[in-house]
N, C-alpha and C. Protein backbone atom coordinates (compact mmCIF):
# COMPACT_ATOMS: atom_id res chain seq x y z
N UNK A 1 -20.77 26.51 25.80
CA UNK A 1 -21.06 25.19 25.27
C UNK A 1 -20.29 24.95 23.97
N UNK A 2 -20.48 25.93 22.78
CA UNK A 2 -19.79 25.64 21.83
C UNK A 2 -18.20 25.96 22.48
N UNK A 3 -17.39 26.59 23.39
CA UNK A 3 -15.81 26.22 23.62
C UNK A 3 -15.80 24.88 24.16
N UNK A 4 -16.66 24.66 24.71
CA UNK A 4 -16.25 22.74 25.08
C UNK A 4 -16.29 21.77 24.05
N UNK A 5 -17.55 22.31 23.05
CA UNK A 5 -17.52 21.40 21.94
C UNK A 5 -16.24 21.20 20.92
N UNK A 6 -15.79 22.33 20.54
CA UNK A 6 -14.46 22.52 19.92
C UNK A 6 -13.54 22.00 20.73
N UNK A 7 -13.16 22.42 21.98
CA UNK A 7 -11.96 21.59 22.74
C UNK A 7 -12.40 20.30 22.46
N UNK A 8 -13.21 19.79 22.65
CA UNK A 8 -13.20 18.14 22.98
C UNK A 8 -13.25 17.47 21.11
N UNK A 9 -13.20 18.38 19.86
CA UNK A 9 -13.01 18.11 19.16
C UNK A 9 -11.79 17.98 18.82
N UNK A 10 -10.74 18.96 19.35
CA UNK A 10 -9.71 19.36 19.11
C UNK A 10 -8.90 18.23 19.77
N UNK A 11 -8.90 17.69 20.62
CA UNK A 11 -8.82 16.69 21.39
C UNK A 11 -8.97 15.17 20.80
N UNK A 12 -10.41 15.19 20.39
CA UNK A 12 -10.25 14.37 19.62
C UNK A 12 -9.60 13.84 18.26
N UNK A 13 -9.17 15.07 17.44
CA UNK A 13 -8.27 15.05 16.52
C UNK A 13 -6.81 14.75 16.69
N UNK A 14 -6.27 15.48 18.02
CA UNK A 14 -5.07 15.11 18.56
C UNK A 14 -4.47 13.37 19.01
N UNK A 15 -5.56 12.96 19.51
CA UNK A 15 -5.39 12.11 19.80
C UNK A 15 -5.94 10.72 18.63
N UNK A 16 -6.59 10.89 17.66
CA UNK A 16 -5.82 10.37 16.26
C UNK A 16 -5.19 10.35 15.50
N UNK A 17 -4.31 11.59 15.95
CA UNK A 17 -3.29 11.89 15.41
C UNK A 17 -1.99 11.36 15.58
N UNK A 18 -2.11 11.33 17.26
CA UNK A 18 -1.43 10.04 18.02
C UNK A 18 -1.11 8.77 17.99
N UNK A 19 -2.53 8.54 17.54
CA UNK A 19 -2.63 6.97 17.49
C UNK A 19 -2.37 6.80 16.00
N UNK A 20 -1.85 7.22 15.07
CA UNK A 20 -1.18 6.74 13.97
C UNK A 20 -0.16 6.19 13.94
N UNK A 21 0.57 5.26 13.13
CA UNK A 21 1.97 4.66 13.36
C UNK A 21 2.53 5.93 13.02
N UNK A 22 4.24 6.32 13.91
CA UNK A 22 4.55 6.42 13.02
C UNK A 22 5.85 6.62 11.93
N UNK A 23 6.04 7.11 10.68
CA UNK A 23 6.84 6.63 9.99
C UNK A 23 8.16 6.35 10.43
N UNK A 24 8.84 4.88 9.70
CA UNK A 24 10.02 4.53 10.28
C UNK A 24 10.81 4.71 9.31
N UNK A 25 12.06 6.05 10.06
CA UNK A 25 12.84 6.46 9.05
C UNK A 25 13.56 5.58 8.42
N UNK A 26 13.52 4.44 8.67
CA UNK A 26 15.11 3.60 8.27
C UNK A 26 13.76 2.58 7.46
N UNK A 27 13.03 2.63 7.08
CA UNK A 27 12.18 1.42 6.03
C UNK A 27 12.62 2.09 4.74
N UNK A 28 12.34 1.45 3.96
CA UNK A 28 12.95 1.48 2.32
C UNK A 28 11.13 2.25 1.66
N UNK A 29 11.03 2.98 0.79
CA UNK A 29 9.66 3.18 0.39
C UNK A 29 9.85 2.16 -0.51
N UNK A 30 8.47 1.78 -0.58
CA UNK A 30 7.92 0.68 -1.69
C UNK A 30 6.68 1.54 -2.91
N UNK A 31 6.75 1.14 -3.75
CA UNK A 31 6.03 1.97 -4.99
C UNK A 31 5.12 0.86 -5.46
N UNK A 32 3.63 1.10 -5.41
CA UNK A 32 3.17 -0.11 -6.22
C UNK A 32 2.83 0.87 -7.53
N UNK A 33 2.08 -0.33 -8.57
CA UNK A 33 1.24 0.63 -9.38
C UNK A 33 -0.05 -0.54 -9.25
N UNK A 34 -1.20 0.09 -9.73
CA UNK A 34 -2.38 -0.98 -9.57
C UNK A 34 -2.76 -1.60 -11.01
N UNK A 35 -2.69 -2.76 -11.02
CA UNK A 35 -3.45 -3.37 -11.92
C UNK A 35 -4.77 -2.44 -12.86
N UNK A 36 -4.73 -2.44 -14.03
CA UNK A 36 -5.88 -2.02 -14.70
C UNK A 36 -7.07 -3.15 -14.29
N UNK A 37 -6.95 -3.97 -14.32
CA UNK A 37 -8.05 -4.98 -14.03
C UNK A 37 -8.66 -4.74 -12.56
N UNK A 38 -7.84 -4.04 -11.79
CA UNK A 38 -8.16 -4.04 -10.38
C UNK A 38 -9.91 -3.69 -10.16
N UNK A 39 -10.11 -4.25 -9.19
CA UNK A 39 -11.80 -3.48 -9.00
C UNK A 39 -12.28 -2.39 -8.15
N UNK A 40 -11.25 -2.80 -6.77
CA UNK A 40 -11.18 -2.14 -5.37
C UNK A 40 -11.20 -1.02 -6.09
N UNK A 41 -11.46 0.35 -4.86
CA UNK A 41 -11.38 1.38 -5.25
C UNK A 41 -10.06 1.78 -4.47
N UNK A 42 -9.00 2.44 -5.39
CA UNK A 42 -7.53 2.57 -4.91
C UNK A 42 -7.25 4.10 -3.98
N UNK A 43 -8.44 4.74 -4.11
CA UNK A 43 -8.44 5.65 -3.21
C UNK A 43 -8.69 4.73 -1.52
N UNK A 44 -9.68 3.55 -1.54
CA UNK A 44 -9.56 2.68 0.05
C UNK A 44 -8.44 2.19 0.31
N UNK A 45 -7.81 1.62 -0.94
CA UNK A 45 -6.64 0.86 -0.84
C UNK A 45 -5.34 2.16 -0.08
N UNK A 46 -5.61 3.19 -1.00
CA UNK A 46 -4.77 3.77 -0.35
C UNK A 46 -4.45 4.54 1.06
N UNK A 47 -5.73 4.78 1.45
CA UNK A 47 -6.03 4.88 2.87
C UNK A 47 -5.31 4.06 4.07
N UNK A 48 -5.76 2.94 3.26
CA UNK A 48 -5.66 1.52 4.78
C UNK A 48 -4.22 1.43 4.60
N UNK A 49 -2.79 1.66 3.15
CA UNK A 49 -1.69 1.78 3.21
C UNK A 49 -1.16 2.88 4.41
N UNK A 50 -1.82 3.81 3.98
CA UNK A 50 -1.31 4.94 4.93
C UNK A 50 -1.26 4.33 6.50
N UNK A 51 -2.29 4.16 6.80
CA UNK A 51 -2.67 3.81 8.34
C UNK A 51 -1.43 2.43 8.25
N UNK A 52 -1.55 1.28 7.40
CA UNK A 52 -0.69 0.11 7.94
C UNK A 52 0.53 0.17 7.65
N UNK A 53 1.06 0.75 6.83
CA UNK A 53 2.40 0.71 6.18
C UNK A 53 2.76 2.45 5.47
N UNK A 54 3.26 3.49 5.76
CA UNK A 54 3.16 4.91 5.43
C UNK A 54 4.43 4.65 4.59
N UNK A 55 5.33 3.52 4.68
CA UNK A 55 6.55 3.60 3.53
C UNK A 55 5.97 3.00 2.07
N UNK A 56 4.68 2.40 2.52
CA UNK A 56 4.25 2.05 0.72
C UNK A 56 3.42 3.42 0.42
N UNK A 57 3.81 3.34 -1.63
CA UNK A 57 2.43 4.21 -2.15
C UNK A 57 2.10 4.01 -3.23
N UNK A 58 1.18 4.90 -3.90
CA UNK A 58 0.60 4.14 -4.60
C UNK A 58 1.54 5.02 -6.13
N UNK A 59 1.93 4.86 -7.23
CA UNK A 59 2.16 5.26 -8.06
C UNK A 59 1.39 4.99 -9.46
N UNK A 60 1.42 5.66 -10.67
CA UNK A 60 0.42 5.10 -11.93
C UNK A 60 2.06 5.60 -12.85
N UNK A 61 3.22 5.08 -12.66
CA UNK A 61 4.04 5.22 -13.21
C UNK A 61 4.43 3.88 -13.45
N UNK A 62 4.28 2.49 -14.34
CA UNK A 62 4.77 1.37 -13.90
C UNK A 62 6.70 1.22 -13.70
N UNK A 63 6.63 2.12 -14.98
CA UNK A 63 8.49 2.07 -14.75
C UNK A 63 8.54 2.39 -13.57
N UNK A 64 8.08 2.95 -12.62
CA UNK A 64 9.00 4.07 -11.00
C UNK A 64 8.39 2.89 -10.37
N UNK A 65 7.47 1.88 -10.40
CA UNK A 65 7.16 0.99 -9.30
C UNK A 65 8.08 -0.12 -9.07
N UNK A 66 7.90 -0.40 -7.73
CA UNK A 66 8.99 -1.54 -7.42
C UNK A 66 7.90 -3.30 -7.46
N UNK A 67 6.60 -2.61 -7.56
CA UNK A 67 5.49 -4.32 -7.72
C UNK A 67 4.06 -3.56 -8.18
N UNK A 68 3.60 -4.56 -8.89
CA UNK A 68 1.91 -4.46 -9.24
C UNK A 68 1.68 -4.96 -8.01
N UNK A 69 -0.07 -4.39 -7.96
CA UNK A 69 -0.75 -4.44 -6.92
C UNK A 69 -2.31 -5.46 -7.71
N UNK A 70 -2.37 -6.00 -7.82
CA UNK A 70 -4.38 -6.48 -8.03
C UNK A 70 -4.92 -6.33 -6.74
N UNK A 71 -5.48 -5.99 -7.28
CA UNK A 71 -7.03 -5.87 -6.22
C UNK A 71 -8.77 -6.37 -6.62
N UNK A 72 -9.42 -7.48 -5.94
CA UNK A 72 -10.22 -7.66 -6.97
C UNK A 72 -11.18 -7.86 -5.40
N UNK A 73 -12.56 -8.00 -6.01
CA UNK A 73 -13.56 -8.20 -4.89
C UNK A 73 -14.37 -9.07 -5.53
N UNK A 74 -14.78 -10.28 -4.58
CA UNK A 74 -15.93 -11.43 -5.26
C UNK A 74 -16.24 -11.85 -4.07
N UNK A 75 -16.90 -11.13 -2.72
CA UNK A 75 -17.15 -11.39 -1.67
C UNK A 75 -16.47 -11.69 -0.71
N UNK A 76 -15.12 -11.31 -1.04
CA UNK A 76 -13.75 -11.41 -0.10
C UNK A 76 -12.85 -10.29 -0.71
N UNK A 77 -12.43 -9.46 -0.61
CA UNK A 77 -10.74 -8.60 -1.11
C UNK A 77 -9.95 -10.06 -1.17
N UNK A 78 -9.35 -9.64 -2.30
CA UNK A 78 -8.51 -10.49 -3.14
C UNK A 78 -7.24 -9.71 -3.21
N UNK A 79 -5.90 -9.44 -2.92
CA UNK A 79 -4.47 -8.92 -3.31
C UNK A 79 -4.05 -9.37 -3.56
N UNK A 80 -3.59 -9.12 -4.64
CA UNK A 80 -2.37 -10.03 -4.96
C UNK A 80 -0.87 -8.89 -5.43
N UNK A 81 0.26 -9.51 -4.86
CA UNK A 81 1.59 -8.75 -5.23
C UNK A 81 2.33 -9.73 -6.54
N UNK A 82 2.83 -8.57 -7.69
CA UNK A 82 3.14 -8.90 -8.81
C UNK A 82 4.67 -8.28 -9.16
N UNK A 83 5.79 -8.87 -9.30
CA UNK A 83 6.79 -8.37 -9.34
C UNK A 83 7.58 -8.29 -10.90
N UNK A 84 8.33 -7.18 -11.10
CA UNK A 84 8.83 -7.39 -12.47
C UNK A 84 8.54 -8.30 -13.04
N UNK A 85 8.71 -8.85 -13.76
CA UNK A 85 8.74 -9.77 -15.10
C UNK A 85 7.35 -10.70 -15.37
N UNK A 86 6.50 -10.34 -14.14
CA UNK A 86 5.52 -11.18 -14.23
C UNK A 86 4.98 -11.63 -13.39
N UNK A 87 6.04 -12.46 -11.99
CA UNK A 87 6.04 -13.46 -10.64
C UNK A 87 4.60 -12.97 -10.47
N UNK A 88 3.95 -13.82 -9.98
CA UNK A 88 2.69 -13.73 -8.59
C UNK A 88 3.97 -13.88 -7.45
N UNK A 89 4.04 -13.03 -6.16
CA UNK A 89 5.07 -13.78 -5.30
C UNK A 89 4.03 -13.73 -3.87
N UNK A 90 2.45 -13.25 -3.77
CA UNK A 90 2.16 -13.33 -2.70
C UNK A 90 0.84 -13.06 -3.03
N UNK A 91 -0.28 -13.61 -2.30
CA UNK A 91 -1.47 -13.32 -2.11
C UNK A 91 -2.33 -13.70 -1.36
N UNK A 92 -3.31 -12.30 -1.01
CA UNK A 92 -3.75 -12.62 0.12
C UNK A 92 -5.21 -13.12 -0.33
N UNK A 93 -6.24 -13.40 0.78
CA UNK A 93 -8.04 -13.13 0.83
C UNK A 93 -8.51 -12.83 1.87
N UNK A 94 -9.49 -11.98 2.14
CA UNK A 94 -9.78 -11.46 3.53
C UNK A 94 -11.18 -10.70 3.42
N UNK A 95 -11.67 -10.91 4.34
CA UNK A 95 -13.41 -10.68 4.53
C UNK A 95 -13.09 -8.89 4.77
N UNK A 96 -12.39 -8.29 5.51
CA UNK A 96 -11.96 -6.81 5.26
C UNK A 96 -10.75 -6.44 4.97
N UNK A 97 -11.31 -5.45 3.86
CA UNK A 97 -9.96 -4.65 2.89
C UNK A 97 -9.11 -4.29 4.09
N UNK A 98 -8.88 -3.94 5.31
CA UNK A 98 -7.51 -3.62 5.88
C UNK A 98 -6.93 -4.76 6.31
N UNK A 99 -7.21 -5.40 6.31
CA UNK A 99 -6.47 -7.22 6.96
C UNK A 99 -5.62 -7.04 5.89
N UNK A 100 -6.67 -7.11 4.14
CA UNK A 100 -5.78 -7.99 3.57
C UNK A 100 -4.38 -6.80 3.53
N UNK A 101 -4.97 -5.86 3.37
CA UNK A 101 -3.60 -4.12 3.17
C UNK A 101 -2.80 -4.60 4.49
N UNK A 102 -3.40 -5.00 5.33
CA UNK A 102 -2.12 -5.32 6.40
C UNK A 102 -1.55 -6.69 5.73
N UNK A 103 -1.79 -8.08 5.37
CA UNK A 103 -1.12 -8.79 5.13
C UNK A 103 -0.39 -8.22 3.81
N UNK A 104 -0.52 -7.22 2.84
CA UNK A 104 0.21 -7.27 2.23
C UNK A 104 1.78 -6.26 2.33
N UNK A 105 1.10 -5.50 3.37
CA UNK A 105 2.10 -4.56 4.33
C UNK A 105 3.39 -5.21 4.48
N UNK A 106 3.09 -7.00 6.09
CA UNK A 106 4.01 -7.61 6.21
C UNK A 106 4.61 -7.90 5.06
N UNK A 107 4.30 -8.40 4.27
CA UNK A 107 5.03 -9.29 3.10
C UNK A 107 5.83 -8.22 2.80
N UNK A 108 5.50 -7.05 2.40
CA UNK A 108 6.40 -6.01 1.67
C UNK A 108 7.51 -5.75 2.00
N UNK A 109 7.20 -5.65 3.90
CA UNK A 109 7.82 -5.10 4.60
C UNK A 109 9.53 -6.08 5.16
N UNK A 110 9.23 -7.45 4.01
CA UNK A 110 9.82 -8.79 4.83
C UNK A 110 10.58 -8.81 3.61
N UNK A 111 10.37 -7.95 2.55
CA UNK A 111 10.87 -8.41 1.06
C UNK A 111 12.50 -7.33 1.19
N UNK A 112 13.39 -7.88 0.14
CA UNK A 112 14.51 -7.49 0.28
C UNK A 112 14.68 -6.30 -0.63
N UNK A 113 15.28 -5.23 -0.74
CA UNK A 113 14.53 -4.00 -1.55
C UNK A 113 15.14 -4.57 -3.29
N UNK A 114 13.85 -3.83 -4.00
CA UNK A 114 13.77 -3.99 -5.23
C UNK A 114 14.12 -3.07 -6.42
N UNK A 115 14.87 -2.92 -7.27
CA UNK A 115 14.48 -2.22 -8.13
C UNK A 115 13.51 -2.13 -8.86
N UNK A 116 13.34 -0.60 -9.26
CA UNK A 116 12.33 0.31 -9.76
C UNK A 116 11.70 -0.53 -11.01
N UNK A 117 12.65 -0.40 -11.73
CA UNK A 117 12.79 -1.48 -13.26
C UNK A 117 13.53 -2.41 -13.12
N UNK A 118 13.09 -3.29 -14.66
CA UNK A 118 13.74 -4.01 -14.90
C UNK A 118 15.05 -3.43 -15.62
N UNK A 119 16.00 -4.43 -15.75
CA UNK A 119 16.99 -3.68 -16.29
C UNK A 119 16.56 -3.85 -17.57
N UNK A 120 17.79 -2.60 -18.06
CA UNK A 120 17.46 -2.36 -19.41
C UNK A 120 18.95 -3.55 -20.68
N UNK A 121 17.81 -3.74 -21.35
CA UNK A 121 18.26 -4.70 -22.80
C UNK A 121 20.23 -4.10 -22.61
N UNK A 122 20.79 -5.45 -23.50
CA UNK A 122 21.92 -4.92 -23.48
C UNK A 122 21.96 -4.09 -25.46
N UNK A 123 22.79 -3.38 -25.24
CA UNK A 123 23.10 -2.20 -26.71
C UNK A 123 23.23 -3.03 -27.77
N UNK A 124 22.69 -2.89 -28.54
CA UNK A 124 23.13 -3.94 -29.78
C UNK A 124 24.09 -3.06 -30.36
N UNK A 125 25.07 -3.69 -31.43
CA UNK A 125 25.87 -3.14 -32.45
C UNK A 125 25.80 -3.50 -33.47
């Protein structure tokens, strides 16, 4: 009884293992960093990335990121994508946190690749 239980566990692990996307070598990685204001908890956020999009992640480096992330909750997940200098350039609302991680997936995934930073000041003399 317990070898059937383990096979059919083992089994069952395999086959979610399966059913993951998965990664597409030729996507660009995307780097967010999260908003201090954020509320979500970025350990969910980062979950539902994995499962919808495995070329985004999450970084707490803002220089190495290519966009801020907000995340806020007021009876809907709230995302919003924040790019260098400031832009709002996308945001979502959604009754569950993986919709909105998937709508913000597409968008990412539709965007033209970014640098890390902004550039840097020119040298004074």
């Amino acid at each position: 009884m317990k070898k059937l239980a383990l096979a059919s566990a083992v089994l069952l692990l395999a086959g979610l293992a399966a059913a993951r996307p998965k990664p597409n070598p030729d996507a660009r990685q995307v780097k967010l960093v999260m908003a201090r204001q954020s509320t979500v908890d970025p350990v969910e956020i980062l979950k539902h990335l994995g499962e919808k999009c495995p070329n985004v992640t999450i970084t707490t480096n803002p220089r190495h990121s290519d966009y801020m992330l907000y995340a806020g909750w007021g009876g809907n997940y709230r995302l919003m994508i924040i790019k260098h200098g400031g832009d709002t350039i996308f945001a979502t609302e959604t009754v569950l946190l993986s919709n909105a991680v998937k709508n913000v997936c597409r968008f990412l995934d539709s965007q033209p690749a970014q640098t890390s930073a902004p550039p840097a000041p020119p040298a004074q003399q």
